[in-house]
N, C-alpha and C. Protein backbone atom coordinates (compact mmCIF):
# COMPACT_ATOMS: atom_id res chain seq x y z
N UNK A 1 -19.13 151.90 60.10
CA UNK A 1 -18.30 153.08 59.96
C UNK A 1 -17.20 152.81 58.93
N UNK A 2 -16.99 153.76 58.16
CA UNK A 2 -15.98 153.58 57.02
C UNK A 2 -14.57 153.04 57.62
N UNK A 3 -14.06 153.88 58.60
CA UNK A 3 -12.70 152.90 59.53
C UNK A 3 -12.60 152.33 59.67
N UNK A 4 -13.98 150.80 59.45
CA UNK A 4 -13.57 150.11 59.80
C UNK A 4 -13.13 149.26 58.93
N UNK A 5 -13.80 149.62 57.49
CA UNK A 5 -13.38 148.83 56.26
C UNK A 5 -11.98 149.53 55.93
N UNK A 6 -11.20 150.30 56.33
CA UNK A 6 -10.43 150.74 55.91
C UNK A 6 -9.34 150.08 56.22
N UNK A 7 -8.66 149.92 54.39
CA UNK A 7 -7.81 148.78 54.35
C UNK A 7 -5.91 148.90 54.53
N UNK A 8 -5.66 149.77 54.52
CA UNK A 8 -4.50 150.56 55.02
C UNK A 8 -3.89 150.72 56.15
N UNK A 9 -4.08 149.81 57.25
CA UNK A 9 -4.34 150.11 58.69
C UNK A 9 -2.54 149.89 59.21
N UNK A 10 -2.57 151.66 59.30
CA UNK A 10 -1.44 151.99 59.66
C UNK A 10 -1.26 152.08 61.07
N UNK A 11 -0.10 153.31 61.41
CA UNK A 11 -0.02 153.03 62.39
C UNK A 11 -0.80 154.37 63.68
N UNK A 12 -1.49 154.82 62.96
CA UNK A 12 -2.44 156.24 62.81
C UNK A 12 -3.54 156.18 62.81
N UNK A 13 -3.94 154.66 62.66
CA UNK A 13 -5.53 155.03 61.90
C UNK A 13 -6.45 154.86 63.07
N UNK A 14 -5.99 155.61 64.54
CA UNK A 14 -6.45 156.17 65.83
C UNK A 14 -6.87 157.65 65.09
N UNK A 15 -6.02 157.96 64.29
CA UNK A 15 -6.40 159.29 63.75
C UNK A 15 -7.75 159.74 63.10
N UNK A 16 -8.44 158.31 62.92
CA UNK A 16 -9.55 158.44 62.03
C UNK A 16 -10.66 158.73 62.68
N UNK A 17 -11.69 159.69 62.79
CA UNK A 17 -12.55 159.88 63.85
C UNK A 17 -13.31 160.44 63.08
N UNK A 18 -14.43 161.49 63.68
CA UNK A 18 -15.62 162.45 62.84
C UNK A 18 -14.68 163.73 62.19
N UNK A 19 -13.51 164.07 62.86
CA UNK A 19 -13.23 165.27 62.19
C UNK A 19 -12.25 164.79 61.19
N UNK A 20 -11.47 163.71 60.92
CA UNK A 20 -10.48 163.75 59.63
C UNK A 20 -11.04 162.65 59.10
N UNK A 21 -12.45 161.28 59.19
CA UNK A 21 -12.52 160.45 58.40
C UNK A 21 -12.49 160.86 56.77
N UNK A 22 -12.99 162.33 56.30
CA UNK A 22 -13.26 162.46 55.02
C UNK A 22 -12.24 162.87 54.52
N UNK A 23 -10.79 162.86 54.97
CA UNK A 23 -9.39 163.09 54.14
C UNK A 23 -9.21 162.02 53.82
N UNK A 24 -9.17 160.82 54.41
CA UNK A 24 -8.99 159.46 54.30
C UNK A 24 -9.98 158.92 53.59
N UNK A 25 -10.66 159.15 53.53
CA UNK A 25 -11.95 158.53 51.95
C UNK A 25 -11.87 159.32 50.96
N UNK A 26 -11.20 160.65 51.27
CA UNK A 26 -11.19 161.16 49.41
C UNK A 26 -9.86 160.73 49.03
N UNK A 27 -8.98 160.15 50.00
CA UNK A 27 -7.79 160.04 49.63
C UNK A 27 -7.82 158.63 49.22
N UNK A 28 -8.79 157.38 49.26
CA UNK A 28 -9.15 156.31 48.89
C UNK A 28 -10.21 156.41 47.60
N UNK A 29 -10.88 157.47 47.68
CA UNK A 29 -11.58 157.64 46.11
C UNK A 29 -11.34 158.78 44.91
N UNK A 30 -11.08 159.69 45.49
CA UNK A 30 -10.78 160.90 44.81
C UNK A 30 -9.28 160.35 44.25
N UNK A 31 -9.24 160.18 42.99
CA UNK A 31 -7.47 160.27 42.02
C UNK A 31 -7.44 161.13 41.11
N UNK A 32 -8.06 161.25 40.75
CA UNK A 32 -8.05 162.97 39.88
C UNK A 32 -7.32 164.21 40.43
N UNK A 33 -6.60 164.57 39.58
CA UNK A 33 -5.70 166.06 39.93
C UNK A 33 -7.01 166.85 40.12
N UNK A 34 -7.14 167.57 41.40
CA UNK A 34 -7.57 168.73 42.50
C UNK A 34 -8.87 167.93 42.40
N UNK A 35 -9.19 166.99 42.46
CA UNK A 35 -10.41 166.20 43.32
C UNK A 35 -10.21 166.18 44.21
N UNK A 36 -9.09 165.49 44.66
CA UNK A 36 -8.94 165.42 46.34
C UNK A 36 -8.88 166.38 47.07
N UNK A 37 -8.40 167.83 47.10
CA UNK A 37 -8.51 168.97 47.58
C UNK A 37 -9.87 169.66 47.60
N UNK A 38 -10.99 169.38 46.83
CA UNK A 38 -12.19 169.73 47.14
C UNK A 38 -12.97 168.72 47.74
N UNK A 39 -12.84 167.15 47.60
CA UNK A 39 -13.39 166.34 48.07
C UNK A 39 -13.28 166.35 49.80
N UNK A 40 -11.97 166.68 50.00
CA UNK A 40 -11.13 166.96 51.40
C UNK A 40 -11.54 168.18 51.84
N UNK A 41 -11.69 169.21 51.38
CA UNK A 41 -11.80 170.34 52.01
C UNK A 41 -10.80 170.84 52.49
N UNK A 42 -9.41 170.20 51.79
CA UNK A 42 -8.11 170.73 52.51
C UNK A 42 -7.56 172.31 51.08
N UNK A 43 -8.42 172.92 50.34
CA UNK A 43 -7.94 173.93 49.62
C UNK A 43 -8.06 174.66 50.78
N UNK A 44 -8.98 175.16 51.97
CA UNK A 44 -8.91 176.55 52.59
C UNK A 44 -7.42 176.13 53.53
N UNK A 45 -7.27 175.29 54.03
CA UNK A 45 -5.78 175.17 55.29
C UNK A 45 -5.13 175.41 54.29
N UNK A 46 -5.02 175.12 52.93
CA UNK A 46 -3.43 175.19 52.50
C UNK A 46 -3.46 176.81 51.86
N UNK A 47 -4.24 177.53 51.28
CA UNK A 47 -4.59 178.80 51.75
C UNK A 47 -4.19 179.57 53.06
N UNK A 48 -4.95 179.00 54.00
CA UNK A 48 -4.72 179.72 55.31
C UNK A 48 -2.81 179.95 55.75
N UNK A 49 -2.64 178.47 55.08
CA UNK A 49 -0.82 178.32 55.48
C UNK A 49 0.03 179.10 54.51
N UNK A 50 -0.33 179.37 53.48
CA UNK A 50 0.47 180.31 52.36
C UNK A 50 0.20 181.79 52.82
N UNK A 51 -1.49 181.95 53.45
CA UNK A 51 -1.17 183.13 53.97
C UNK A 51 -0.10 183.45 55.27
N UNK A 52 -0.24 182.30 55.82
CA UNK A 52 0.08 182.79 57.30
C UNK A 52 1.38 182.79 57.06
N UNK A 53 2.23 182.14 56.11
CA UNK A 53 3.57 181.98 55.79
C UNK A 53 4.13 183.43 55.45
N UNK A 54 3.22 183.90 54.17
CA UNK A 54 3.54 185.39 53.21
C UNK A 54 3.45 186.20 55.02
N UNK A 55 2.57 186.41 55.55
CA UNK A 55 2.56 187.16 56.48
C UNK A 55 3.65 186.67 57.71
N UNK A 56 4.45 185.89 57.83
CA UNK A 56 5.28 185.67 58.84
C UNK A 56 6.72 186.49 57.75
N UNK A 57 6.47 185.81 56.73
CA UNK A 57 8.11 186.22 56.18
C UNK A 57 7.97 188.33 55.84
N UNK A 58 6.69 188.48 55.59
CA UNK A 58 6.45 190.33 55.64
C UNK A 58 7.19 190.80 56.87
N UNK A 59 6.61 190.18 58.30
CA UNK A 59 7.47 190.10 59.58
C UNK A 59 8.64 190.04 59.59
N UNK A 60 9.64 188.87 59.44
CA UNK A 60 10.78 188.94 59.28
C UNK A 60 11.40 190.59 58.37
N UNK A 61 11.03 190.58 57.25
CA UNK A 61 11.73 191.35 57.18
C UNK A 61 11.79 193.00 57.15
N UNK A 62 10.37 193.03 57.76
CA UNK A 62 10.39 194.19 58.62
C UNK A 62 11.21 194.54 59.67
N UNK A 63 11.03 193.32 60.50
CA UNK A 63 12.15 193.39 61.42
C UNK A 63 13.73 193.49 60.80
N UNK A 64 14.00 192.95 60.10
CA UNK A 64 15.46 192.92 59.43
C UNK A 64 15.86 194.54 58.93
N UNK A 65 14.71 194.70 58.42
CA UNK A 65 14.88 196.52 57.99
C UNK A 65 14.93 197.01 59.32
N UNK A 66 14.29 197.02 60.40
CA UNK A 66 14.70 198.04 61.45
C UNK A 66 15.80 197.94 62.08
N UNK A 67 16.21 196.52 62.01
CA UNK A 67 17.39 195.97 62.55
C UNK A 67 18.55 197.24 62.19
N UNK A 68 18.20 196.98 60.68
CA UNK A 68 19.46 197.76 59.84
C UNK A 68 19.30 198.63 59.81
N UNK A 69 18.32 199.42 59.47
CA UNK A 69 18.41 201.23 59.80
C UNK A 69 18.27 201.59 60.98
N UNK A 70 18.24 200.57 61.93
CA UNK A 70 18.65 201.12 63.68
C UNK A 70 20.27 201.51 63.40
N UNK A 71 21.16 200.21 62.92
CA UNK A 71 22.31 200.17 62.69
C UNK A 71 22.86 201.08 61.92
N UNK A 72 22.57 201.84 60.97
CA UNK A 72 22.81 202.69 59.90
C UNK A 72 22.69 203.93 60.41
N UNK A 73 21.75 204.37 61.48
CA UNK A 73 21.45 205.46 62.26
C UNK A 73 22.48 205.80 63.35
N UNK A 74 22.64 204.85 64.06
CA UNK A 74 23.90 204.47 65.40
C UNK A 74 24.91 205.11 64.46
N UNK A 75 25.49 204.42 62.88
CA UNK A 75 26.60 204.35 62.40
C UNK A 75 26.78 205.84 61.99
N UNK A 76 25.82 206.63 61.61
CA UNK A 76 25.76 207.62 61.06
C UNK A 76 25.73 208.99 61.85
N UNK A 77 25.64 208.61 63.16
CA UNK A 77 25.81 209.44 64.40
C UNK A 77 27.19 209.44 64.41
N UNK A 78 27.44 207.96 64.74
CA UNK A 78 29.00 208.26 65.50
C UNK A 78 30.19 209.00 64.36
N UNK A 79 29.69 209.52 63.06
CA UNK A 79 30.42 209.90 62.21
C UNK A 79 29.98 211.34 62.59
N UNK A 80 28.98 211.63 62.64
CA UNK A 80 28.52 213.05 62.34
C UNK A 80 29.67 214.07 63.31
């Protein structure tokens, strides 16, 4: 098994199993700019996280707008 030749032996490398051994071997062979991200298969998570990010901060400030035109509404009563 490749773990076991693996020469880096941190304090993690419990981490190394069937589902993440191939981050850790492209990250030992792949040195080329965006080799390692296809060798890894880590382009779709960091995708998935830019989406899920754009779509948390859309949230925020949706909420921040209702916040404020709740507030702007209240304010605009108590004048009327």
């Amino acid at each position: 098994m490749w773990a076991e030749r693996y020469t880096a032996w941190g304090w993690r490398i419990d981490d190394i199993d069937e589902t993440t051994w191939r981050v850790y071997w492209c990250a030992q062979t792949e040195q080329s700019g965006g080799a390692f991200e296809q060798c890894a298969g880590t382009t779709k998570r960091v995708t998935a996280f830019i989406i899920a990010a754009v779509a948390l901060a859309v949230c925020i400030v949706v909420a921040i707008g209702a916040i404020v035109w709740s507030l702007v509404r209240r304010r605009s009563r108590r004048f009327a």
